[in-house]
Protein backbone atom coordinates (compact mmCIF):
# COMPACT_ATOMS: atom_id res chain seq x y z
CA UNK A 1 0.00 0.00 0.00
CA UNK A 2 1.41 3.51 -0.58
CA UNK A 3 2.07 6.29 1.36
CA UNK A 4 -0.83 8.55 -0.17
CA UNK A 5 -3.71 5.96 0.23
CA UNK A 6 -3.59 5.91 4.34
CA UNK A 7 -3.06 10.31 4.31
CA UNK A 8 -6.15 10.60 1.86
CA UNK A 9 -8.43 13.75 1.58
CA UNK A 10 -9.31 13.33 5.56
CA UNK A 11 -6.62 12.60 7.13
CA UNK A 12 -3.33 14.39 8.30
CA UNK A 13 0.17 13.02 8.97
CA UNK A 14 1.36 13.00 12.50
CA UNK A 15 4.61 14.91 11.58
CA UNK A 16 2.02 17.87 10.12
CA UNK A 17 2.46 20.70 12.02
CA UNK A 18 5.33 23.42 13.46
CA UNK A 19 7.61 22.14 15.73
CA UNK A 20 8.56 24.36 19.10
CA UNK A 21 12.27 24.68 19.78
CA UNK A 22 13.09 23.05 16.39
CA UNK A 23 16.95 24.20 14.98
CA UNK A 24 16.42 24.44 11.62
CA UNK A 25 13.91 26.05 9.73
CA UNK A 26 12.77 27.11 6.04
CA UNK A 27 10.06 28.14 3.54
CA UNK A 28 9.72 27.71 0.15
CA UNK A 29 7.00 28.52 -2.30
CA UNK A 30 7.06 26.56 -5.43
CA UNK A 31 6.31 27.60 -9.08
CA UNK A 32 2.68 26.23 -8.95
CA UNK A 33 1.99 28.39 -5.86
CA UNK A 34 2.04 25.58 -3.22
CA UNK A 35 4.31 26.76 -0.02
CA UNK A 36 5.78 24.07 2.09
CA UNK A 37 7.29 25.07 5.39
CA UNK A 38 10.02 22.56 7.13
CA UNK A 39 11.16 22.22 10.79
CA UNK A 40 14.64 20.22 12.44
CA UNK A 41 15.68 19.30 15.47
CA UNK A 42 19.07 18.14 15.74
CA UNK A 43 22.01 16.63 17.19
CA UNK A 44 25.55 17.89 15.61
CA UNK A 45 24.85 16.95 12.29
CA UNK A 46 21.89 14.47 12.06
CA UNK A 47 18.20 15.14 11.99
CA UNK A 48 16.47 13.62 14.99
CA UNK A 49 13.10 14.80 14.44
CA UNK A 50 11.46 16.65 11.02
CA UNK A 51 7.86 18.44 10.40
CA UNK A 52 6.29 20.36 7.90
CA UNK A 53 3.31 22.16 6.87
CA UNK A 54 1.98 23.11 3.11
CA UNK A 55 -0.98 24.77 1.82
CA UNK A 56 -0.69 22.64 -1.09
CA UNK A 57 -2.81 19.83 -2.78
CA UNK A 58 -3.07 15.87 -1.02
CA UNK A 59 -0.04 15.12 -3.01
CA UNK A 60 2.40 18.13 -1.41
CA UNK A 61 1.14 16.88 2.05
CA UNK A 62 1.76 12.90 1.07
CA UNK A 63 5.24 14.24 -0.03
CA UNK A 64 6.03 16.53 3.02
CA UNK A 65 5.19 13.79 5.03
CA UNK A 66 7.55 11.40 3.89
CA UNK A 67 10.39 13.55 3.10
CA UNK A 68 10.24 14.59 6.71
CA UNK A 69 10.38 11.01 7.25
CA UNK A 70 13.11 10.34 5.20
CA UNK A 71 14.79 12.89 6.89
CA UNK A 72 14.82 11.53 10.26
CA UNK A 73 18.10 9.60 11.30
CA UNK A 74 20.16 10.91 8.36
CA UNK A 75 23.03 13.17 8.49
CA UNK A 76 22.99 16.60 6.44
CA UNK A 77 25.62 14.93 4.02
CA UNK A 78 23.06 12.02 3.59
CA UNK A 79 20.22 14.62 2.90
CA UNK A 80 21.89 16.31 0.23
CA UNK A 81 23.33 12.99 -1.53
CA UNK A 82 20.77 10.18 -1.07
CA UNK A 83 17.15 11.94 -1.34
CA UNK A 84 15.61 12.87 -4.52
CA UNK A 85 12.59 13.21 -5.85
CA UNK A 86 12.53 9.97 -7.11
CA UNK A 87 12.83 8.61 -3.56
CA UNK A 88 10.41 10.32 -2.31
CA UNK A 89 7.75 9.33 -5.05
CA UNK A 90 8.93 5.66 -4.56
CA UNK A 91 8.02 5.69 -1.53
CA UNK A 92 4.74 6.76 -2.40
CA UNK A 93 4.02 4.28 -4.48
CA UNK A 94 3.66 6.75 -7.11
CA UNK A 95 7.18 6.06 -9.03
CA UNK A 96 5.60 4.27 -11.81
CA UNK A 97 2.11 5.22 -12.39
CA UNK A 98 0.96 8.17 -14.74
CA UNK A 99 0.81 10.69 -12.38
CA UNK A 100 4.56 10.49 -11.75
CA UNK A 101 5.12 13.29 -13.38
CA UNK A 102 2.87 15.69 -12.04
CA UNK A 103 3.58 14.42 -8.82
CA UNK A 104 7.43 14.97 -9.35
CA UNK A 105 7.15 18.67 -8.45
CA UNK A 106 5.48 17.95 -4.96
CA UNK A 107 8.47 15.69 -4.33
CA UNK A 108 10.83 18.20 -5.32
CA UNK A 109 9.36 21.17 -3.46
CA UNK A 110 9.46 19.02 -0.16
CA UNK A 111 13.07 17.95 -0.47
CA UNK A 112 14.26 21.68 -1.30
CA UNK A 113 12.54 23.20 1.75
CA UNK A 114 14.18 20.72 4.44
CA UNK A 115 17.73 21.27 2.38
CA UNK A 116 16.89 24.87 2.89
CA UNK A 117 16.09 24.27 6.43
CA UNK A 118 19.79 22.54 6.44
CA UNK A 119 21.27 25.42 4.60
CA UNK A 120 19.88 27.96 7.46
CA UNK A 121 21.02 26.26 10.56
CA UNK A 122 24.48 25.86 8.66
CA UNK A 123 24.85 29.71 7.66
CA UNK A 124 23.75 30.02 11.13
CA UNK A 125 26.63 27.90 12.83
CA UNK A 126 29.31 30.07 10.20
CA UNK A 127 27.62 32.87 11.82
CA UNK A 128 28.09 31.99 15.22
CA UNK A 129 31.73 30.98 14.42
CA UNK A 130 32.33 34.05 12.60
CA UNK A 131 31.03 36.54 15.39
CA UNK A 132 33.56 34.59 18.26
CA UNK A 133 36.54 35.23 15.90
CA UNK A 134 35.42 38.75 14.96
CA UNK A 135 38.64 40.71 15.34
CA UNK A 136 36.66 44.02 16.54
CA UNK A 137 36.00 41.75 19.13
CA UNK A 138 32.43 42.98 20.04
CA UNK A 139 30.19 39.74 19.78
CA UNK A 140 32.32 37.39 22.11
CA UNK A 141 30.13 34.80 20.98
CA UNK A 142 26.63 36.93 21.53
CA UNK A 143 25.35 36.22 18.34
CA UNK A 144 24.43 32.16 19.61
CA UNK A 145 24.01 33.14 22.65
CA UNK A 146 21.47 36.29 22.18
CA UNK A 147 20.50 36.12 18.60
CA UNK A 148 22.34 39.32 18.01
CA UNK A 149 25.58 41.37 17.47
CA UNK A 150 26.93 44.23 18.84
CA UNK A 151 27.94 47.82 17.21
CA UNK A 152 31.59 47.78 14.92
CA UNK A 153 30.77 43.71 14.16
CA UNK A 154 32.57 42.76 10.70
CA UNK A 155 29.14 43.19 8.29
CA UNK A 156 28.79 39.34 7.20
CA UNK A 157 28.62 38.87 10.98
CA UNK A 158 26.05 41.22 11.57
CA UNK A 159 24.08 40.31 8.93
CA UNK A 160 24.29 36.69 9.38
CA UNK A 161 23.11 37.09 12.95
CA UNK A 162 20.10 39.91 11.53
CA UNK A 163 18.88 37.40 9.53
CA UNK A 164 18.71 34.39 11.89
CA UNK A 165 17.26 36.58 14.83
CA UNK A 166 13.52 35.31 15.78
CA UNK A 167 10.76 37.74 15.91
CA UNK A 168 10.69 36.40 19.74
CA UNK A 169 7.36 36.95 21.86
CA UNK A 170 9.05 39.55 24.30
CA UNK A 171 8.40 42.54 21.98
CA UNK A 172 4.35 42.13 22.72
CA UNK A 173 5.04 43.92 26.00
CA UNK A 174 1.63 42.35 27.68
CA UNK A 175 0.16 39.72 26.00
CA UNK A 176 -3.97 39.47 27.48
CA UNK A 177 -6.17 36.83 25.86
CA UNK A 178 -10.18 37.41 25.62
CA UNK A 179 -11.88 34.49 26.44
CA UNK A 180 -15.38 32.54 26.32
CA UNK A 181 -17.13 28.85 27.22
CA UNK A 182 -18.80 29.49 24.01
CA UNK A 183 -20.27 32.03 20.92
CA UNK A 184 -22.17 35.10 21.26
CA UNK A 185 -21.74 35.97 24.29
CA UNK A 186 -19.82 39.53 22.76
CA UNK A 187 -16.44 37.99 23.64
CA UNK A 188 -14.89 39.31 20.24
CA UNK A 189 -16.49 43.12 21.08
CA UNK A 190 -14.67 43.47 24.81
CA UNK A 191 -11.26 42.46 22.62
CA UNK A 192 -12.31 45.42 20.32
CA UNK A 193 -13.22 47.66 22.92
CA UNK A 194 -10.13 46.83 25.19
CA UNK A 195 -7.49 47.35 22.06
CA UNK A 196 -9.18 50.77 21.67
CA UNK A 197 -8.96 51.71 25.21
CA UNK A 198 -5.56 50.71 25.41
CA UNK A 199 -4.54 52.36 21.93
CA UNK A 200 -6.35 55.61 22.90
CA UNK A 201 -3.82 55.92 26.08
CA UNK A 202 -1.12 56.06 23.73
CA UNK A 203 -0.18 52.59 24.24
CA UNK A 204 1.09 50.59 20.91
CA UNK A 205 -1.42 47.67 20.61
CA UNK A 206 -2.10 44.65 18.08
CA UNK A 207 -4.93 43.04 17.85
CA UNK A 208 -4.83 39.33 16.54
CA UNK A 209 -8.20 37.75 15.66
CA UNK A 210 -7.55 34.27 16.56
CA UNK A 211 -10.70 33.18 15.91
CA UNK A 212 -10.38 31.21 12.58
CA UNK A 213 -13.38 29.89 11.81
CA UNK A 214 -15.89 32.92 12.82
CA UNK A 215 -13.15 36.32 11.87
CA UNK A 216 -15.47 38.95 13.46
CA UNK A 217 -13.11 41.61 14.50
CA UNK A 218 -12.65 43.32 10.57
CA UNK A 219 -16.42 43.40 10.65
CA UNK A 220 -16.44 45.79 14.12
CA UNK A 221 -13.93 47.56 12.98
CA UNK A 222 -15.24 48.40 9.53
CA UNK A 223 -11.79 46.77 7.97
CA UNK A 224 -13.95 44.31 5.16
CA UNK A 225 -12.67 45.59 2.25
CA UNK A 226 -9.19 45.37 3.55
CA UNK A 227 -7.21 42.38 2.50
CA UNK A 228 -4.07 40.22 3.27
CA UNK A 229 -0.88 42.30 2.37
CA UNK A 230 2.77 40.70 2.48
CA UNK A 231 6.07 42.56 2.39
CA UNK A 232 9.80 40.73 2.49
CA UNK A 233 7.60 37.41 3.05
CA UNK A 234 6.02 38.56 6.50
CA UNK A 235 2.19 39.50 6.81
CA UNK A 236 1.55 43.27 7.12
CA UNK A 237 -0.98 44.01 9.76
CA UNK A 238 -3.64 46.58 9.00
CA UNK A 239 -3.08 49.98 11.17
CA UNK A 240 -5.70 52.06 12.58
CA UNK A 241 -3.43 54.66 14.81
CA UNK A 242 -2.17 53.28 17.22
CA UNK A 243 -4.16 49.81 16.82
CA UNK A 244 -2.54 47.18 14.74
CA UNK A 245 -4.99 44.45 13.83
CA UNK A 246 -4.70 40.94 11.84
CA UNK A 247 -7.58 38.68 11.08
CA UNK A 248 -7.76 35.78 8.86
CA UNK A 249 -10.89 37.28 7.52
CA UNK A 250 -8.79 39.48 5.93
CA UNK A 251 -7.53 36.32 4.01
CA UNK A 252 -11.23 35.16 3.23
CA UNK A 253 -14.06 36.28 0.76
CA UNK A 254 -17.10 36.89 1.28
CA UNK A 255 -18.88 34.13 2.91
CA UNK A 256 -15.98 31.38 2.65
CA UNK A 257 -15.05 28.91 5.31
CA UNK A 258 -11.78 28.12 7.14
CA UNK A 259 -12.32 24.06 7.00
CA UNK A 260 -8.99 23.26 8.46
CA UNK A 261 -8.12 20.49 10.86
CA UNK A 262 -5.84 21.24 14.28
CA UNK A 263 -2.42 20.93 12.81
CA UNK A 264 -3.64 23.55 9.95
CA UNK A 265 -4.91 25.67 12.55
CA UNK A 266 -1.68 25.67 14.64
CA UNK A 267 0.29 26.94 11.75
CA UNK A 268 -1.72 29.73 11.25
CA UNK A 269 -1.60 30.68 14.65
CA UNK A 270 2.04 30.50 14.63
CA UNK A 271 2.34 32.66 11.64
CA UNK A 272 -0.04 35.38 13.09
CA UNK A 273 2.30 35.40 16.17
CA UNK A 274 5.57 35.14 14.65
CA UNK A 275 4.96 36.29 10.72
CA UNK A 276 3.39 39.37 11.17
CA UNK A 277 5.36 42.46 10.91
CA UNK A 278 4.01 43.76 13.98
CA UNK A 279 7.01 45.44 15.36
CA UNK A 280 7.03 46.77 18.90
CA UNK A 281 3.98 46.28 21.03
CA UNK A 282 3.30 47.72 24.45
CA UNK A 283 0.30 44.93 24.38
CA UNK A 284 -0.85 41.96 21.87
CA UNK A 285 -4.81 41.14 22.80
CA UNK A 286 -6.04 38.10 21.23
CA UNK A 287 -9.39 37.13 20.49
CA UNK A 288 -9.52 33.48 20.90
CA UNK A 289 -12.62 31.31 19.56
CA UNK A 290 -15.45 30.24 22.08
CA UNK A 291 -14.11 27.00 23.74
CA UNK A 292 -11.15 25.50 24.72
CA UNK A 293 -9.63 23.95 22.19
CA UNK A 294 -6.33 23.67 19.42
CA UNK A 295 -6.52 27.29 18.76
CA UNK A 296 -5.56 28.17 22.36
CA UNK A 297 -3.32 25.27 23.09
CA UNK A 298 -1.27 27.09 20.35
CA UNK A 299 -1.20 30.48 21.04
CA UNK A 300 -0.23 29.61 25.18
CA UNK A 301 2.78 27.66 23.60
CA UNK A 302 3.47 29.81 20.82
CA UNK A 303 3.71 32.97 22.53
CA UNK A 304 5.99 31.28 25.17
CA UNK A 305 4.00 33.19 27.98
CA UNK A 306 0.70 34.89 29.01
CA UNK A 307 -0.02 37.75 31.31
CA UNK A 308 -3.54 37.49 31.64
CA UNK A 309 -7.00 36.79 30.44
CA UNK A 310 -10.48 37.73 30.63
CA UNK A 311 -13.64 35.81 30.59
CA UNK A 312 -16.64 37.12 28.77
CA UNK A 313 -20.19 35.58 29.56
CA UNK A 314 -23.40 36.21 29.98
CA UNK A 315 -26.35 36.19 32.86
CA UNK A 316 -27.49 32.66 31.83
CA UNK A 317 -26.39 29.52 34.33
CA UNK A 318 -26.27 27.80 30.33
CA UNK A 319 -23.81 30.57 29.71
CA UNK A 320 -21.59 30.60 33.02
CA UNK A 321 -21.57 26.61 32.75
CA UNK A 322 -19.25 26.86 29.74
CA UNK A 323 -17.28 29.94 30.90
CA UNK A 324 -16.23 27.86 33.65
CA UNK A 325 -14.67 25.88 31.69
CA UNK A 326 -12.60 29.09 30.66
CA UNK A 327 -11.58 29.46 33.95
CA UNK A 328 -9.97 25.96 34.30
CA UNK A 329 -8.40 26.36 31.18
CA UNK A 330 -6.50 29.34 32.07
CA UNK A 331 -5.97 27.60 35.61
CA UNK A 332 -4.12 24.53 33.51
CA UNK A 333 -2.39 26.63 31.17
CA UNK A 334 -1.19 28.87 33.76
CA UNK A 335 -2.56 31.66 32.49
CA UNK A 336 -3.55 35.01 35.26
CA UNK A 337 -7.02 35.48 35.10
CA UNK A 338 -7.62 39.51 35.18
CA UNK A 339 -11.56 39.31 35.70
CA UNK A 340 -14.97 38.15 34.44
CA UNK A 341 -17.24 39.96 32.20
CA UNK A 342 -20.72 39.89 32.41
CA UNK A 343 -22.29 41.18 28.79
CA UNK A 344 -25.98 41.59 28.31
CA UNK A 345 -26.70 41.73 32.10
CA UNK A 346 -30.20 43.65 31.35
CA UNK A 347 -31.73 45.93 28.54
CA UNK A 348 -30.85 49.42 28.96
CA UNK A 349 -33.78 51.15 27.07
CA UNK A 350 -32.98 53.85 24.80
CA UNK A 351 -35.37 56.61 25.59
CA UNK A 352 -35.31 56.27 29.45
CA UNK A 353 -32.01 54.47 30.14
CA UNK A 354 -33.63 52.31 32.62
CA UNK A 355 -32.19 48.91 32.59
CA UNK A 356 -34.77 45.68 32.50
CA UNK A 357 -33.49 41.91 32.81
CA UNK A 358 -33.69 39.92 29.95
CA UNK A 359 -31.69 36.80 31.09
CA UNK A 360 -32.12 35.35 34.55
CA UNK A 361 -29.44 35.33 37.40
CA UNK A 362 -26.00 36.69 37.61
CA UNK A 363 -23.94 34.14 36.36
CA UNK A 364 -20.81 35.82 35.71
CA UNK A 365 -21.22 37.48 38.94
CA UNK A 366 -21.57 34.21 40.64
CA UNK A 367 -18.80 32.37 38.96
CA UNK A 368 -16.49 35.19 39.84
CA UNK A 369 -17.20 34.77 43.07
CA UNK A 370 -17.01 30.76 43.15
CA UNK A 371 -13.69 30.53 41.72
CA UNK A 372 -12.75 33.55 43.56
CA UNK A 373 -11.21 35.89 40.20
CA UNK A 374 -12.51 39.69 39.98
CA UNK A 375 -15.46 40.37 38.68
CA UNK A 376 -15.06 43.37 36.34
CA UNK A 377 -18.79 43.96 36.28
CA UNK A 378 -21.70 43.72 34.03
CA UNK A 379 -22.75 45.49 30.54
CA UNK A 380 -26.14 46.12 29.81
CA UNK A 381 -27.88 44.95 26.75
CA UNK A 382 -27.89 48.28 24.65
CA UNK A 383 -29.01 49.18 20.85
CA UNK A 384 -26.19 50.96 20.48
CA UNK A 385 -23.58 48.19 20.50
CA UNK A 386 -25.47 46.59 17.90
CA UNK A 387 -25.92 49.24 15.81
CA UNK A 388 -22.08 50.20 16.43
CA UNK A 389 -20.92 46.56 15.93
CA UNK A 390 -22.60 46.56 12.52
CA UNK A 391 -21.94 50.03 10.99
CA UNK A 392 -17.56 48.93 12.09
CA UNK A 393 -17.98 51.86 14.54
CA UNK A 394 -17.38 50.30 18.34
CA UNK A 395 -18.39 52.06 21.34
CA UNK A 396 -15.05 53.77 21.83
CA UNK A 397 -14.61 55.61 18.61
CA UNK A 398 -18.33 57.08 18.88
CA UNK A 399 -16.90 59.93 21.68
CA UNK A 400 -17.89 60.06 25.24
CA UNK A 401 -21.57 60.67 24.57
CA UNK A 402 -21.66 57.83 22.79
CA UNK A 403 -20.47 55.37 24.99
CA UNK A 404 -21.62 53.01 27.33
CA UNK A 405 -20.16 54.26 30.92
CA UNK A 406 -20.73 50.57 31.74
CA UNK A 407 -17.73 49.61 29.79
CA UNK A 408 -15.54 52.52 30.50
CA UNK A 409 -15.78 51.25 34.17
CA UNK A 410 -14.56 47.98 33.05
CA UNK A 411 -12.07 49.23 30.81
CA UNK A 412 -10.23 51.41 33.12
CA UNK A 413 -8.87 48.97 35.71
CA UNK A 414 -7.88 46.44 33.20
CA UNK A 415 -5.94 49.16 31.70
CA UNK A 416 -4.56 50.40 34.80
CA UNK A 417 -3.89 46.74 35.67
CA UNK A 418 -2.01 45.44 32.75
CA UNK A 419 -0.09 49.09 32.40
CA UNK A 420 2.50 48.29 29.49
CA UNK A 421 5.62 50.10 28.96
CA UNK A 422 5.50 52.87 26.73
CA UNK A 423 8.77 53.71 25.03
């Protein structure tokens, strides 16, 4: 049986996926558009462990898959003399049929990205070597050690070292995730509200929609008609002021779906962490999906470490039931927990401003209390988030008249909490 026949349309290879503190690492984008991304760990000069991810066809993940395989146990030398794309189709069974030669390309794009992976670490090592003999004496072996090099460094040091540096998590300054048990409970419009209240302090703040499957933050924002820019091969967030925001619905049309599986997922979210041009952040607040699943497992280990989160439900016991859940999560993860949120706590009415309950109880409130994490306090069902949501105007950029006091109350101690650097 062949390699492609157990992968299939439905299925994806357990070495699918980015790997965390890999050694090597490379991207390639092939003439027919597919891009395949490899990762290596190593020991001296032989691959222990290999992974990849493409965006290609069933045939580029078949041949990732086994060229990673293929991979494992040799020796760079071995890499570059032994594998081909004839190997690689061989051992997909595909060597002699008639789709050999379509399928050639697949092969070939796999094999070049994990010799490019090869080729980095190596320039790398030169690098390294390079900056401990540099006779201006200024790196002293920094460049392994820190990723970087110091002023008067010979220039193929310094750019050696430029070019291996990782866009590491420590320039988000604060890094807050907005949470909830589950949809609709106006999780995604607290992250909105929050980035604005932070960005109109003066504060440098990104805004990552992490929500894949249910984008919502280029709709509150009025950002639809923007769509995904690239420069030098990194994503180009979309900047509103201060406010830096990326979306994957800035990637999708119209009504299309993000049908991915959890390895797909975790690349994305690793790209949106690490392949945005961001720059420097004084704070990164994420909009996760309702739930606890693959999406947040990622971002916790691909941004290395979290400094807080907040939990958005509603009145409902239905509601609170899942956002507990929430609350665990963070608890397992290690995450702080800033507060709770309770949206939709009554119906403020628009020509009295008298507030009626619509749900029953005070879940949120409740919960809070239970678990013991600060309650933030409750937001009242009003017209005018709707209305703001919908026309990509939120509540902060309507002026003070405009905006719920409700939320300014809960606003201001999470931004007096979290209190990032500015520089």
């Amino acid at each position: 049986m062949s390699w492609i026949q157990p992968i299939g349309v439905r299925m994806i290879p357990a070495n699918f996926g980015p790997m965390r503190g890999f050694d090597a690492h490379a991207r390639i984008e092939g003439d027919c558009g597919d891009t395949m991304e490899a990762w290596l760990r190593v020991d001296g000069d032989q691959v222990l462990q290999a992974t990849f991810t493409t965006d290609g066809c069933d045939t580029s993940v078949a041949s990732g898959s086994v060229a990673a395989h293929l991979c494992q146990g040799k020796t760079f030398d071995q890499i570059r003399r032994e594998l081909t794309p004839m190997t690689v189709l061989e051992a997909l069974g595909l060597a002699e049929t008639e789709g050999a030669e379509e399928a050639h390309h697949c092969a070939d794009l796999a094999l070049r990205t994990f010799e490019a992976a090869v080729e980095d670490l190596l320039k790398w090592r030169r690098a390294a070597a390079a900056a401990q003999e540099c006779s201006h004496g200024t790196c002293g072996g920094g460049a392994e050690q820190d990723g970087g090099c110091g002023e008067g460094c010979c220039s193929e040091c310094t750019e050696s070292c430029g070019e291996r540096k990782a866009p590491g998590p420590s320039r988000f300054g604060q890094r807050l995730l907005v949470l909830s048990g589950k949809g609709g409970v106006g999780k995604s419009t607290v992250a909105v509200n929050l980035a604005l209240a932070l960005a109109g302090e003066g504060y440098r703040v990104g805004l990552l929609d992490a929500d894949l499957h249910g984008p919502s933050i280029p709709k509150l924002l009025g950002l639809e008609e923007h769509t995904l820019q690239t420069e030098d091969e990194r994503l180009v967030p979309v900047e509103l002021g201060n406010l830096q925001v990326m979306s994957i619905g800035f990637a999708l049309e119209g009504d299309q779906a993000a049908i991915w599986r959890g390895p797909m997922k975790a690349s994305v979210i690793e790209q949106f962490v690490n392949r945005v041009a961001w720059g420097p952040l004084d704070a990164l607040i994420i909009d996760c999906p309702p739930g606890t699943g693959d999406e947040h497992l990622s971002l916790v280990q691909t941004l290395g470490q979290v400094d807080g989160a907040v939990i958005v439900t509603t009145p409902q016991e239905v509601a609170a039931l899942d956002a507990r859940k929430a609350i665990t999560f963070c608890r397992a993860a290690q995450v702080p927990i800033l507060g709770v949120v309770e949206n939709m706590s009554g119906f403020t009415c628009p020509d009295c401003g008298s507030v009626t309950p619509i749900f029953q109880g005070q879940g949120g409130e409740r919960m809070a209390a239970q678990y013991q994490v600060p309650f933030l306090g409750a937001l009242p069902l009003d017209p005018r988030v709707g209305e703001g949501g919908d026309a990509g105007c939120p509540w902060l950029h309507r002026g003070e008249a405009g905006a719920p006091e409700s939320f300014r109350r809960i606003i201001r101690p999470l931004v007096e909490r979290l209190q990032p650097a500015k520089s």
